[in-house]
Structures are given as C-alpha cells and as structure tokens.
PDB file of N, CA and C in Angstrom:
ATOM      1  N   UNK A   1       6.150 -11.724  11.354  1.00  0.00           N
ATOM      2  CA  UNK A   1       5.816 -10.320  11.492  1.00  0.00           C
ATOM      3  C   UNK A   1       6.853  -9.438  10.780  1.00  0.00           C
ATOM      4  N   UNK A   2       8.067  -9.521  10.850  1.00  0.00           N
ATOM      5  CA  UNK A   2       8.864  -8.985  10.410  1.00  0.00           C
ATOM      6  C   UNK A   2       9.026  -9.241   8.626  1.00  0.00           C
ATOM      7  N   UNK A   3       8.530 -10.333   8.485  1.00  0.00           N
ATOM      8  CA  UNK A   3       8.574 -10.366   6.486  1.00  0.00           C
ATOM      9  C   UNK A   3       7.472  -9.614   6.701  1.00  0.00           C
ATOM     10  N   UNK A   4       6.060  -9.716   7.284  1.00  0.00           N
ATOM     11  CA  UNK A   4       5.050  -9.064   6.850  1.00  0.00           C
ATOM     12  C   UNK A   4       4.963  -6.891   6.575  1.00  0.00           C
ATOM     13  N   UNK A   5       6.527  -6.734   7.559  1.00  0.00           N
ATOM     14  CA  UNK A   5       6.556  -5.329   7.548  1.00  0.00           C
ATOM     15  C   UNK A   5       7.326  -5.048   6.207  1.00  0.00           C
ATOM     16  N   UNK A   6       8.458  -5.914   5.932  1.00  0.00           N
ATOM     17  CA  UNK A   6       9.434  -5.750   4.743  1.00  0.00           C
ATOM     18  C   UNK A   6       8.476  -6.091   3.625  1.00  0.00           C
ATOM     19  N   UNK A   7       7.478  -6.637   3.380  1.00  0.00           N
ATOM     20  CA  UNK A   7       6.512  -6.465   2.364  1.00  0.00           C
ATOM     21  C   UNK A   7       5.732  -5.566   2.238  1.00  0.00           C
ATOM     22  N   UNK A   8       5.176  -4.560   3.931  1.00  0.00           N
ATOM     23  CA  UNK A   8       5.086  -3.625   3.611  1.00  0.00           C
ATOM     24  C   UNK A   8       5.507  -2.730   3.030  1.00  0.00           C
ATOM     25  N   UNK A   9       6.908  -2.347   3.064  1.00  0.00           N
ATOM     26  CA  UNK A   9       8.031  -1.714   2.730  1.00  0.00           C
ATOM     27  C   UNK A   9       8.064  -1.570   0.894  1.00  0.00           C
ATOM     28  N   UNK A  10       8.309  -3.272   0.651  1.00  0.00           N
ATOM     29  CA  UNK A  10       8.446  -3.327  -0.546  1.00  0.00           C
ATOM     30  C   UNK A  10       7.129  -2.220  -1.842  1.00  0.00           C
ATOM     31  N   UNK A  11       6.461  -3.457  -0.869  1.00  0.00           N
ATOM     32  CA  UNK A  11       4.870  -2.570  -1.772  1.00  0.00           C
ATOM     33  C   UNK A  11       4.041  -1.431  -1.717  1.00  0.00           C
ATOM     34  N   UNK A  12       4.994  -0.328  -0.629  1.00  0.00           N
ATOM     35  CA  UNK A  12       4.817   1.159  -0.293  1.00  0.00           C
ATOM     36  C   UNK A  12       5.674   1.324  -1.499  1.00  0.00           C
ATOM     37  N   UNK A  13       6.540   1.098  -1.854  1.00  0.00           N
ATOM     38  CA  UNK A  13       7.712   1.931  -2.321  1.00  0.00           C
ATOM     39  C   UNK A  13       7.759   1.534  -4.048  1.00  0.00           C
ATOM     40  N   UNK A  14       6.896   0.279  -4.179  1.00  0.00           N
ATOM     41  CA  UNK A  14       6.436   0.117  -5.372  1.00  0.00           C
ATOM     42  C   UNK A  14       5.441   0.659  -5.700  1.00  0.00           C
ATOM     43  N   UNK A  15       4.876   1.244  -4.852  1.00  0.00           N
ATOM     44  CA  UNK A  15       3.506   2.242  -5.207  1.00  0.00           C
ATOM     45  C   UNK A  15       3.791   3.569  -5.401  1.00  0.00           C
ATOM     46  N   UNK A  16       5.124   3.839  -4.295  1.00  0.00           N
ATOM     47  CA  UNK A  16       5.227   5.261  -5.063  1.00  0.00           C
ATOM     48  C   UNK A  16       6.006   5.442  -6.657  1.00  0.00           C
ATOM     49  N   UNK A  17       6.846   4.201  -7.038  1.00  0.00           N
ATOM     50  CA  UNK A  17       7.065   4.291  -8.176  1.00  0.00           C
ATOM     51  C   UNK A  17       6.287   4.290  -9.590  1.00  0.00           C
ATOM     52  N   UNK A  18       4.927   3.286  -9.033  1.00  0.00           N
ATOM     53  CA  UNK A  18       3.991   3.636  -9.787  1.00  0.00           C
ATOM     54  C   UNK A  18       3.196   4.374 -10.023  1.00  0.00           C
ATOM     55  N   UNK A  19       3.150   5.501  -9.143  1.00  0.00           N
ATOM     56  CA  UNK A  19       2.372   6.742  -8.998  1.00  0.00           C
ATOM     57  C   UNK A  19       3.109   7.722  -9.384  1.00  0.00           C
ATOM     58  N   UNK A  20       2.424   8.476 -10.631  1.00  0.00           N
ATOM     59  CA  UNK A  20       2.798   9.434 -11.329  1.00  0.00           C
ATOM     60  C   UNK A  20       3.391  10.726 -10.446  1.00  0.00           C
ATOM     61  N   UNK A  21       4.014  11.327 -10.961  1.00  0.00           N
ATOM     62  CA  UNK A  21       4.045  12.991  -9.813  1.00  0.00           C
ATOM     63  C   UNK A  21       5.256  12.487  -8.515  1.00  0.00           C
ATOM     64  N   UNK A  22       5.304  13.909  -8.180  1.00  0.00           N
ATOM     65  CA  UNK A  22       6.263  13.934  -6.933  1.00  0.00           C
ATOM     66  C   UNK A  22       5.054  13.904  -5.706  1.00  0.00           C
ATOM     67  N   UNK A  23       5.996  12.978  -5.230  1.00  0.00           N
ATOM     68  CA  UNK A  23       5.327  12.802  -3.787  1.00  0.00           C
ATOM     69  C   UNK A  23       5.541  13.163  -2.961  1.00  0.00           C
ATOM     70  N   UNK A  24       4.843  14.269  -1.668  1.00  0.00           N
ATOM     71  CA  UNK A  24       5.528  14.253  -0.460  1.00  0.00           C
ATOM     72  C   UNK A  24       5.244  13.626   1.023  1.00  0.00           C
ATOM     73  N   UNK A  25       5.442  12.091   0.812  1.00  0.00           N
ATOM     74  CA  UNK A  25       5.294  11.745   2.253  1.00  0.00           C
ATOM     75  C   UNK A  25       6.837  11.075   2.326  1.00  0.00           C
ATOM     76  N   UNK A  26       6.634  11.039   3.580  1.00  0.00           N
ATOM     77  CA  UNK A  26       7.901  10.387   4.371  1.00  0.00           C
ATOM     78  C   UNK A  26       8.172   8.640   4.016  1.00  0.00           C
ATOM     79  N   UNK A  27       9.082   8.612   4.331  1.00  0.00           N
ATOM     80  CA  UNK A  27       9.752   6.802   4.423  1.00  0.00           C
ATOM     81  C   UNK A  27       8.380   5.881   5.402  1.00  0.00           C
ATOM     82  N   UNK A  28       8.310   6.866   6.713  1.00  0.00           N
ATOM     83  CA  UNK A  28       7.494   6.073   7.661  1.00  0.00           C
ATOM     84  C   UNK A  28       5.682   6.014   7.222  1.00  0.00           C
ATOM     85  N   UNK A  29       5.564   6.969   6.109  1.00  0.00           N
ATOM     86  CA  UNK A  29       4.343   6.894   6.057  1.00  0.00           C
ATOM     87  C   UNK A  29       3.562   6.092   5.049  1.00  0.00           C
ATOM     88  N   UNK A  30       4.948   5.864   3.721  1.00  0.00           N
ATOM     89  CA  UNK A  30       5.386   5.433   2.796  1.00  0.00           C
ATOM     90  C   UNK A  30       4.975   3.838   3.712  1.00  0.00           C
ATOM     91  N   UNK A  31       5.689   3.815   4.372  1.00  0.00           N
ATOM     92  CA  UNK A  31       5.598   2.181   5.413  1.00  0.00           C
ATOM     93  C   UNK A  31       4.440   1.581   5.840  1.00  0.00           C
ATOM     94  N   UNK A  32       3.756   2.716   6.434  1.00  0.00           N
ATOM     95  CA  UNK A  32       2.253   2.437   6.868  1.00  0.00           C
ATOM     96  C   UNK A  32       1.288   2.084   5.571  1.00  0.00           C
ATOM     97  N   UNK A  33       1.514   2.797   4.823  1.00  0.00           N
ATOM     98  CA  UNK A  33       0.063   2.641   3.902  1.00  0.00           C
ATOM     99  C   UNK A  33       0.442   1.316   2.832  1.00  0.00           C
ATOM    100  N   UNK A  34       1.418   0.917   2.738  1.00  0.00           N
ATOM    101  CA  UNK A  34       2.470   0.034   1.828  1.00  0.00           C
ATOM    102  C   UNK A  34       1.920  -1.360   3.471  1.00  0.00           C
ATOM    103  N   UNK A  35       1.776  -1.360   4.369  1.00  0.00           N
ATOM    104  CA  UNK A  35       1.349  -2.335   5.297  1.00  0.00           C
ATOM    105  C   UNK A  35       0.111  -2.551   4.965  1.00  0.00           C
ATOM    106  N   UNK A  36      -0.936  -1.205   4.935  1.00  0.00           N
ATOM    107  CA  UNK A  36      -2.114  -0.942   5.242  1.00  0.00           C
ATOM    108  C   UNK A  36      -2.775  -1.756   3.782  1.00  0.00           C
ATOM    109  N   UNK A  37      -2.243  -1.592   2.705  1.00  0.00           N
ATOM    110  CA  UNK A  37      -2.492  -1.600   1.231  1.00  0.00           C
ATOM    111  C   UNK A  37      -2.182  -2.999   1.282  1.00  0.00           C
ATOM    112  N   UNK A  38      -1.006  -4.153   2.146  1.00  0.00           N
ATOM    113  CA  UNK A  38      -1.201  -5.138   2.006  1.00  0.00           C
ATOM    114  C   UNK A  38      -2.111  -6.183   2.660  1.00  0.00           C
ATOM    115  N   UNK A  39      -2.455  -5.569   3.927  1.00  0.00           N
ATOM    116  CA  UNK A  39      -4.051  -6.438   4.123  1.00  0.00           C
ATOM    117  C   UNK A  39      -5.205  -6.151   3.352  1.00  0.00           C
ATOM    118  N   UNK A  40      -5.093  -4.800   3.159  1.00  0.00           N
ATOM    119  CA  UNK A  40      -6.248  -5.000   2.154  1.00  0.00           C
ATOM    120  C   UNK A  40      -6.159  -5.966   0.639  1.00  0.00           C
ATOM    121  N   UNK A  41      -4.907  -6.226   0.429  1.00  0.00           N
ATOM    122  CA  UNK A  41      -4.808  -7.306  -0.590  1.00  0.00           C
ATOM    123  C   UNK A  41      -4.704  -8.547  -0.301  1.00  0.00           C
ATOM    124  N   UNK A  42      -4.535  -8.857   1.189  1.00  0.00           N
ATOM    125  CA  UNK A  42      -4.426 -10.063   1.465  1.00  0.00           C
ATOM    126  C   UNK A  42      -6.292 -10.516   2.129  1.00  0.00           C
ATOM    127  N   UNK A  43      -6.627  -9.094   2.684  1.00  0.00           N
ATOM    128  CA  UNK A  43      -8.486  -9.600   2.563  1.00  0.00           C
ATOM    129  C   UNK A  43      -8.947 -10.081   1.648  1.00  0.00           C
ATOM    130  N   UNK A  44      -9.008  -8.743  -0.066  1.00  0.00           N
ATOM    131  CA  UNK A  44      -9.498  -9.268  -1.048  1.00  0.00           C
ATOM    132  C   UNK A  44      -9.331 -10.610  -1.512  1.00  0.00           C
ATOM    133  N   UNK A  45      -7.680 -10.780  -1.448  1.00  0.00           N
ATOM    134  CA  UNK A  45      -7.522 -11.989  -2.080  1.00  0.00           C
ATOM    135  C   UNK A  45      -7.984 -13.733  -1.246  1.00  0.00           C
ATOM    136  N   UNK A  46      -8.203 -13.270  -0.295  1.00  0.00           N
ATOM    137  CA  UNK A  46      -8.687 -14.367   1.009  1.00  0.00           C
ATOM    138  C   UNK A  46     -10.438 -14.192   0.458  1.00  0.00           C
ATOM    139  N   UNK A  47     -10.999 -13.328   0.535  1.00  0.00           N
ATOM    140  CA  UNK A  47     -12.183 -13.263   0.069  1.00  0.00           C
ATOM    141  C   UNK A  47     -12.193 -14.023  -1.409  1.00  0.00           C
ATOM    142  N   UNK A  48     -11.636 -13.797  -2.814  1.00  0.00           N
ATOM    143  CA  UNK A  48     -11.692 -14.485  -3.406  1.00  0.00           C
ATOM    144  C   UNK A  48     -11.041 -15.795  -3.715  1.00  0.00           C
ATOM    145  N   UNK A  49     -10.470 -16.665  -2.357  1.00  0.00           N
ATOM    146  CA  UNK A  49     -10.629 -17.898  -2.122  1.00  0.00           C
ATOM    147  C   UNK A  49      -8.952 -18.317  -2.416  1.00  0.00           C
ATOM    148  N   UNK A  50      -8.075 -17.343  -2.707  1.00  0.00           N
ATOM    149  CA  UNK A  50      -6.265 -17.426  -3.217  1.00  0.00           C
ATOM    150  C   UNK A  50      -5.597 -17.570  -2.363  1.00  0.00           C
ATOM    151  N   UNK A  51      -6.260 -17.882  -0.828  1.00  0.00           N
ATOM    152  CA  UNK A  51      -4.717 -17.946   0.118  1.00  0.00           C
ATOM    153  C   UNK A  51      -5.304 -17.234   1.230  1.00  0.00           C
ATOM    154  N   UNK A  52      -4.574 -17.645   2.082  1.00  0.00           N
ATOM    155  CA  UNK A  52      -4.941 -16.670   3.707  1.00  0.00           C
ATOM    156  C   UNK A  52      -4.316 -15.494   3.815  1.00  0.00           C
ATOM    157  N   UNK A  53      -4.847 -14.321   4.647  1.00  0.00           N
ATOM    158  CA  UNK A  53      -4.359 -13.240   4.453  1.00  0.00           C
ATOM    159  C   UNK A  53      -3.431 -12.762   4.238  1.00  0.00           C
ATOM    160  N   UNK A  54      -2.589 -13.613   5.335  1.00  0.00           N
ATOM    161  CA  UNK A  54      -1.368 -13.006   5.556  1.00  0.00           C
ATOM    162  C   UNK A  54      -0.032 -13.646   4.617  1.00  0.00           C
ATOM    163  N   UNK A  55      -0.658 -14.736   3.524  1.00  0.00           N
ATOM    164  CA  UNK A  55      -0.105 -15.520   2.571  1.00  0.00           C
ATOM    165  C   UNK A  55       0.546 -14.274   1.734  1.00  0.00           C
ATOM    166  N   UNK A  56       2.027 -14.480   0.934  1.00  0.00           N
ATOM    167  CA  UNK A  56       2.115 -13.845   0.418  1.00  0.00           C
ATOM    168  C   UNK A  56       1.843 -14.777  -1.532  1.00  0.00           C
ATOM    169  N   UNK A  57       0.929 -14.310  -2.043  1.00  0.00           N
ATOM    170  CA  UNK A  57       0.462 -14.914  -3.287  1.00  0.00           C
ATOM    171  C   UNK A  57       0.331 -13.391  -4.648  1.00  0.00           C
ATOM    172  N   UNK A  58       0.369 -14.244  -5.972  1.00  0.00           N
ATOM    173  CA  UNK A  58       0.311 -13.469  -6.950  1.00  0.00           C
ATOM    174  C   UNK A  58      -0.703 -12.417  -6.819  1.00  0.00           C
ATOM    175  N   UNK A  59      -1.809 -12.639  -6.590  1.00  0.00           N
ATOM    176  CA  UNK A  59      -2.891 -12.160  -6.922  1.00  0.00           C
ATOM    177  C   UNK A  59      -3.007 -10.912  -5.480  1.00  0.00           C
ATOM    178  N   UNK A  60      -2.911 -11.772  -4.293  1.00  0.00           N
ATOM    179  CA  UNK A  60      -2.676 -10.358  -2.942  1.00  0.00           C
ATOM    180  C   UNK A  60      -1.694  -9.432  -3.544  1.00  0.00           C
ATOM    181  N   UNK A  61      -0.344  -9.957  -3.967  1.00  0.00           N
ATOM    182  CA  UNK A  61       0.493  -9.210  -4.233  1.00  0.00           C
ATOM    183  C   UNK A  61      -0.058  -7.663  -5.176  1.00  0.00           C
ATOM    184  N   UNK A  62      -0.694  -8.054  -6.246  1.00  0.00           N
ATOM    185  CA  UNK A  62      -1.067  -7.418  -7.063  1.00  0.00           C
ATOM    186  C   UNK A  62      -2.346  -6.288  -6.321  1.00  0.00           C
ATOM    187  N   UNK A  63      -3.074  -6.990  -6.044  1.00  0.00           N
ATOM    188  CA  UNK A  63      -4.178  -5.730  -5.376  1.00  0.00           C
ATOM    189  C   UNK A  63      -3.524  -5.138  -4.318  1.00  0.00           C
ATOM    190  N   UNK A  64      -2.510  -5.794  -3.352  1.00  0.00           N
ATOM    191  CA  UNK A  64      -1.825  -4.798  -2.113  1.00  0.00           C
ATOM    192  C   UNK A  64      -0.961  -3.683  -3.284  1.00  0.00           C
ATOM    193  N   UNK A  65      -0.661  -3.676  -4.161  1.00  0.00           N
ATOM    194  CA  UNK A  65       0.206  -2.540  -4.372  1.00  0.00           C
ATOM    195  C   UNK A  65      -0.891  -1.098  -5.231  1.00  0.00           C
ATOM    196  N   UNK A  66      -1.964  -2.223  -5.826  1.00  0.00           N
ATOM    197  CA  UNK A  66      -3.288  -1.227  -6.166  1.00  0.00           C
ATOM    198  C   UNK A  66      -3.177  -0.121  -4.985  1.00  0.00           C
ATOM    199  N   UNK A  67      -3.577  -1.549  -4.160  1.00  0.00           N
ATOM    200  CA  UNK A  67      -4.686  -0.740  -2.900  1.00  0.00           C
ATOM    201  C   UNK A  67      -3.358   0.508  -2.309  1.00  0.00           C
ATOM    202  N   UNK A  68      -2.304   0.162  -2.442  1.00  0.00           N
ATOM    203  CA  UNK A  68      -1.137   1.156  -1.796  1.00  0.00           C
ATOM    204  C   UNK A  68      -1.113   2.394  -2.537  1.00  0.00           C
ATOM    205  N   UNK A  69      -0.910   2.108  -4.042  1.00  0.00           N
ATOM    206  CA  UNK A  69      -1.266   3.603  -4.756  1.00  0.00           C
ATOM    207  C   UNK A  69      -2.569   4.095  -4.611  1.00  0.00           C
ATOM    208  N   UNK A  70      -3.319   3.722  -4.331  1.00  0.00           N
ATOM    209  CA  UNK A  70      -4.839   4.412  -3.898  1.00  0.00           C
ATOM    210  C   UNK A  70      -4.896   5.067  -2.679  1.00  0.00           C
ATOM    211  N   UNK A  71      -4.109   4.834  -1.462  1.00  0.00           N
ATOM    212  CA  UNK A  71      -4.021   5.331  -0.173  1.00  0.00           C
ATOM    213  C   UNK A  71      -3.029   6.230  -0.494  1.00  0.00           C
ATOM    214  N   UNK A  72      -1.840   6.247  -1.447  1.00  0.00           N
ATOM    215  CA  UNK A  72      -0.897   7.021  -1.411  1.00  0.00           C
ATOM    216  C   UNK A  72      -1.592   8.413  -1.796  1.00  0.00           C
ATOM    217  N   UNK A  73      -2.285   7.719  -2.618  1.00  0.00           N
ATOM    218  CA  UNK A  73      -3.087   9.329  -3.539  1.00  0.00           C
ATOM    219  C   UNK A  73      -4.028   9.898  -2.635  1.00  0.00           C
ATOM    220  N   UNK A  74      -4.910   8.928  -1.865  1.00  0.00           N
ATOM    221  CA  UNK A  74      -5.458   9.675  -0.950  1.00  0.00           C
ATOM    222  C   UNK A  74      -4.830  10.685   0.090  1.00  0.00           C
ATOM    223  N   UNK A  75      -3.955   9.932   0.706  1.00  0.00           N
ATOM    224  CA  UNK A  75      -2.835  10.427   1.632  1.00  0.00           C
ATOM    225  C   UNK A  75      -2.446  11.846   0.797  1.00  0.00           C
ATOM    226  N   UNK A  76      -2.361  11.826  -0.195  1.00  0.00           N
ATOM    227  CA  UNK A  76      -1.568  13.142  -1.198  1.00  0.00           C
ATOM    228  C   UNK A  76      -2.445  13.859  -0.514  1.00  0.00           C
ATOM    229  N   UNK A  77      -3.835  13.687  -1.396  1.00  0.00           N
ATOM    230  CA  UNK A  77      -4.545  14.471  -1.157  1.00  0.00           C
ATOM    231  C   UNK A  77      -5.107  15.235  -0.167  1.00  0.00           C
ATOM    232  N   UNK A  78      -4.983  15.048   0.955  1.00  0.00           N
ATOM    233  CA  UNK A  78      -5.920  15.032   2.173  1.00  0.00           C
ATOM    234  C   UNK A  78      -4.761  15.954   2.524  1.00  0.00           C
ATOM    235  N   UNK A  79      -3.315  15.930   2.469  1.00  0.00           N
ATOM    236  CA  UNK A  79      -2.039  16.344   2.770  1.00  0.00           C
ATOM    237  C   UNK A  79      -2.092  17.700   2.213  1.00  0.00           C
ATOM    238  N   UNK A  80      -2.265  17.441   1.127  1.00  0.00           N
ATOM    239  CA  UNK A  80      -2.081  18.684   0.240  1.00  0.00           C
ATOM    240  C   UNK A  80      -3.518  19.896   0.434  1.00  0.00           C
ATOM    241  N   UNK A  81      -4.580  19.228   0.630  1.00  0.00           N
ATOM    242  CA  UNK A  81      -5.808  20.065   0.633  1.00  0.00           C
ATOM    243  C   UNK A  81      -5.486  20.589   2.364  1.00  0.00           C
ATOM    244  N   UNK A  82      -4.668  19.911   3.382  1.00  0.00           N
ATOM    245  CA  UNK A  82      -4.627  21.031   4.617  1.00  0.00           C
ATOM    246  C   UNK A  82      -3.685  21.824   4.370  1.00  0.00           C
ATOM    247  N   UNK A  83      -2.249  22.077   3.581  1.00  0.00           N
ATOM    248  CA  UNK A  83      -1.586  22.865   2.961  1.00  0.00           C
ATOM    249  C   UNK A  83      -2.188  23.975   2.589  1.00  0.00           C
ATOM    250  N   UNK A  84      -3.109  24.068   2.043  1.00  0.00           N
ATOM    251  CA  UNK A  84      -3.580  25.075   0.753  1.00  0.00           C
ATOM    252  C   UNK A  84      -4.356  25.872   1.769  1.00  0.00           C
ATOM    253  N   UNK A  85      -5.217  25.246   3.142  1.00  0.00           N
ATOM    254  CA  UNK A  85      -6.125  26.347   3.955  1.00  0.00           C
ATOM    255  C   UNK A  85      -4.736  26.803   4.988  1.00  0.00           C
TER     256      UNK A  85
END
C-alpha cells in the first residue's frame, strides 16, 4: 500500500511536469489524482492483458501518467471555471 501511494506521488508530479501552464492545485491533490490516474492505468493495462492492476509495468506506467495529466486538466478546469462565477 505504501509503494502504491509513492507511485501515486511519483506519477502526480510527473504529470504536472508534463502539463503545460502553471498549475494551481495543492501537493495533496496533486496526490490524489496521481493515485486516481494510476488505477486507471493499472485497469487499462489489466484489461489489455500486461499485468494485474496493482502491478507496477511499462505500459500501466505510461497510461497512469496520461490518465494523471487528463484529471489534472480536468481538475484545472472545473477549479478555475468556480473561480470566475
């Protein structure tokens, strides 16, 4: 459990480096979606037959940090659009 959070960690924080622009979320939220972004790479990649979920493999690796910049941006967004009302 505890590698599975420090991989969260890792692959939150590699997502915000890969995501263009300044970001404003926090460390802890940064944490969550960098968790959240790695089951969803460890589903996909269990779905296409590379390992069990919670395996850490090339291919999960790669879609959990997708799937992390995609929540990050969502997260932006959703953040930023209650800002503005």
């Amino acid at each position: 459990m505890i590698g599975f959070v420090v991989a969260g960690l890792v692959i939150g924080a590699l997502a915000r480096l890969i995501k263009p622009g300044r970001q404003r979320l926090s460390l802890v939220m940064t944490l969550l979606l960098g968790l959240a972004g790695s089951v969803i790479g460890g589903v996909i990649a269990n779905l296409l037959g590379t390992g069990d979920i919670f395996e850490l493999n090339f291919l999960g690796f790669i879609v959990s940090v997708i799937a992390a910049v995609l929540l990050i941006g969502v997260a932006e967004g959703v953040a930023g659009s209650r800002s503005h009302t």
